[in-house]
Protein backbone atom coordinates (compact mmCIF):
# COMPACT_ATOMS: atom_id res chain seq x y z
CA UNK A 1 65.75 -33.89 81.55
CA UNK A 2 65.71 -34.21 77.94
CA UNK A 3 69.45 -35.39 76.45
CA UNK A 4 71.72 -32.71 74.91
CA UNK A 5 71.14 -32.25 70.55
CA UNK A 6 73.44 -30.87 68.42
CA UNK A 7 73.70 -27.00 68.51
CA UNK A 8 72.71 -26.95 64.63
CA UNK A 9 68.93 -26.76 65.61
CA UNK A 10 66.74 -23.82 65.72
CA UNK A 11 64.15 -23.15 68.52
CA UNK A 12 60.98 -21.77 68.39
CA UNK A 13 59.74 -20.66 72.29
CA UNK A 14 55.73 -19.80 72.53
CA UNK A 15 54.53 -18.18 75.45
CA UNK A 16 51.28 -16.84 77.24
CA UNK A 17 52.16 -13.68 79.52
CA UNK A 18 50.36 -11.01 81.37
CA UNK A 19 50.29 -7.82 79.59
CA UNK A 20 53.12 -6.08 81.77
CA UNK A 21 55.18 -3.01 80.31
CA UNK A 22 58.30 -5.43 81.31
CA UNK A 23 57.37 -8.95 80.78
CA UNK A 24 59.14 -8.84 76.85
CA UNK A 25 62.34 -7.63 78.72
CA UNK A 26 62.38 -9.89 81.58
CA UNK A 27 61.62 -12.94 79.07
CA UNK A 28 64.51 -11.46 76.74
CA UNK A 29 67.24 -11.16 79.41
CA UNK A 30 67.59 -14.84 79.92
CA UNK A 31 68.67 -15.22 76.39
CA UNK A 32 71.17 -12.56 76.99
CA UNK A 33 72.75 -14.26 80.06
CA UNK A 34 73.33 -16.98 77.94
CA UNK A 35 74.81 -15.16 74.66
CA UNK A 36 72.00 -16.68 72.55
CA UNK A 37 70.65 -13.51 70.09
CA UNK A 38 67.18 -14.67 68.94
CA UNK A 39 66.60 -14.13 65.05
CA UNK A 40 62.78 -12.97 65.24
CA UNK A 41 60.87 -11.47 67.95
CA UNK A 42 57.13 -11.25 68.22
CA UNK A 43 54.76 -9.93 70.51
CA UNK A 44 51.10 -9.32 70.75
CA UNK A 45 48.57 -8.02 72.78
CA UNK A 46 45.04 -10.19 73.15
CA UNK A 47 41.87 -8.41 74.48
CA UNK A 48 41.54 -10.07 77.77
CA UNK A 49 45.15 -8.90 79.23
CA UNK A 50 47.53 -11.13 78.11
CA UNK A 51 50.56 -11.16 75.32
CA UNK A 52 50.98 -14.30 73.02
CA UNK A 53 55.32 -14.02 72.69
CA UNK A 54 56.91 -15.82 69.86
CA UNK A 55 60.89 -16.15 70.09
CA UNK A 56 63.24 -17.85 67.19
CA UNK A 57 66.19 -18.44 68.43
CA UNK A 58 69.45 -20.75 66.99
CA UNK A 59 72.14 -22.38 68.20
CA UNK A 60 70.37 -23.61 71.64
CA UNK A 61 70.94 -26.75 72.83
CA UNK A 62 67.80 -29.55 73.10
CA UNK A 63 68.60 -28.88 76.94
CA UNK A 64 69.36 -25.37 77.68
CA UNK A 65 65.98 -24.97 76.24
CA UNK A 66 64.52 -26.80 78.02
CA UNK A 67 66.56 -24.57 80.86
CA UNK A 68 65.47 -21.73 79.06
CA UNK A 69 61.87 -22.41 79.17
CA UNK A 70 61.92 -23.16 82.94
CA UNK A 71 63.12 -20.05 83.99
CA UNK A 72 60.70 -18.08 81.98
CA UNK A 73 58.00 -20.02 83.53
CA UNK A 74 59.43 -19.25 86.88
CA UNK A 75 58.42 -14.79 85.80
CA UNK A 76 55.23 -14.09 87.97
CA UNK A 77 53.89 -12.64 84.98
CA UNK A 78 54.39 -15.60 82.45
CA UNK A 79 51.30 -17.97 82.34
CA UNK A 80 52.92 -20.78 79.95
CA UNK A 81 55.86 -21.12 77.83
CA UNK A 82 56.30 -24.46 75.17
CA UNK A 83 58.96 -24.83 72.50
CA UNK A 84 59.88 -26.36 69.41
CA UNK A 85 63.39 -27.53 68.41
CA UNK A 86 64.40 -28.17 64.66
CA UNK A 87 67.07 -28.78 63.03
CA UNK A 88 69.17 -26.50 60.71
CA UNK A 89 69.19 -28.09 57.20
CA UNK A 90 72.72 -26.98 55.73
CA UNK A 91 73.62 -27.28 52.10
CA UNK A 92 76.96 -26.98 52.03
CA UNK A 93 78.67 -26.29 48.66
CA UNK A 94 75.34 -25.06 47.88
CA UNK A 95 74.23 -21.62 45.64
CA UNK A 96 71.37 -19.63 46.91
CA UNK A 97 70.55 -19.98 43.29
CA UNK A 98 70.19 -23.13 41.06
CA UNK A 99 70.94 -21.68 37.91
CA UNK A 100 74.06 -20.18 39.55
CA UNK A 101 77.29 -22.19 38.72
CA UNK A 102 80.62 -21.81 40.13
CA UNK A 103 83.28 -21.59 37.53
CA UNK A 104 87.29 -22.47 38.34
């Protein structure tokens, strides 16, 4: 099992589903149980039957998701789920914009 990361990182979960009217929801609920809101949600239907499912999520652990992506394997209706963890680059002290200054 893969060691625990700081929770600055940002996760990016692909997976291969059957078309189902409740795959997206039962794939979804797991991040609920855990608190964890993703930030973008995407989900498409191929011609053969299946859904490619894209889910950005941060704040999540190196190993819950890893956990994460275990128990969506586990739905009967998922085919394969892989991730990607990154971190969060913070500028702190930082302006949105360069040309902005911050006066005392």
């Amino acid at each position: 099992m893969p060691k625990t990361t700081n929770i600055n990182t940002r996760v990016e979960f692909d997976i291969v589903a059957m078309s189902e009217p409740n795959t997206l929801l039962r794939i979804l609920e797991y991040f609920a149980l855990i608190g964890a809101t993703p930030g973008n949600v995407k989900a498409d239907a191929t011609s053969d039957g299946t859904q490619t499912i894209s889910i950005i999520v941060e704040g999540v652990s190196e190993q819950r998701a890893y956990i994460l992506a275990g128990k969506i394997n586990e739905i009967f209706t998922v085919n394969s789920t892989s991730y990607v963890i990154e971190p969060i680059k913070t500028s702190v002290g930082k302006t949105n914009h360069p040309d902005m200054l911050m006066c005392a």
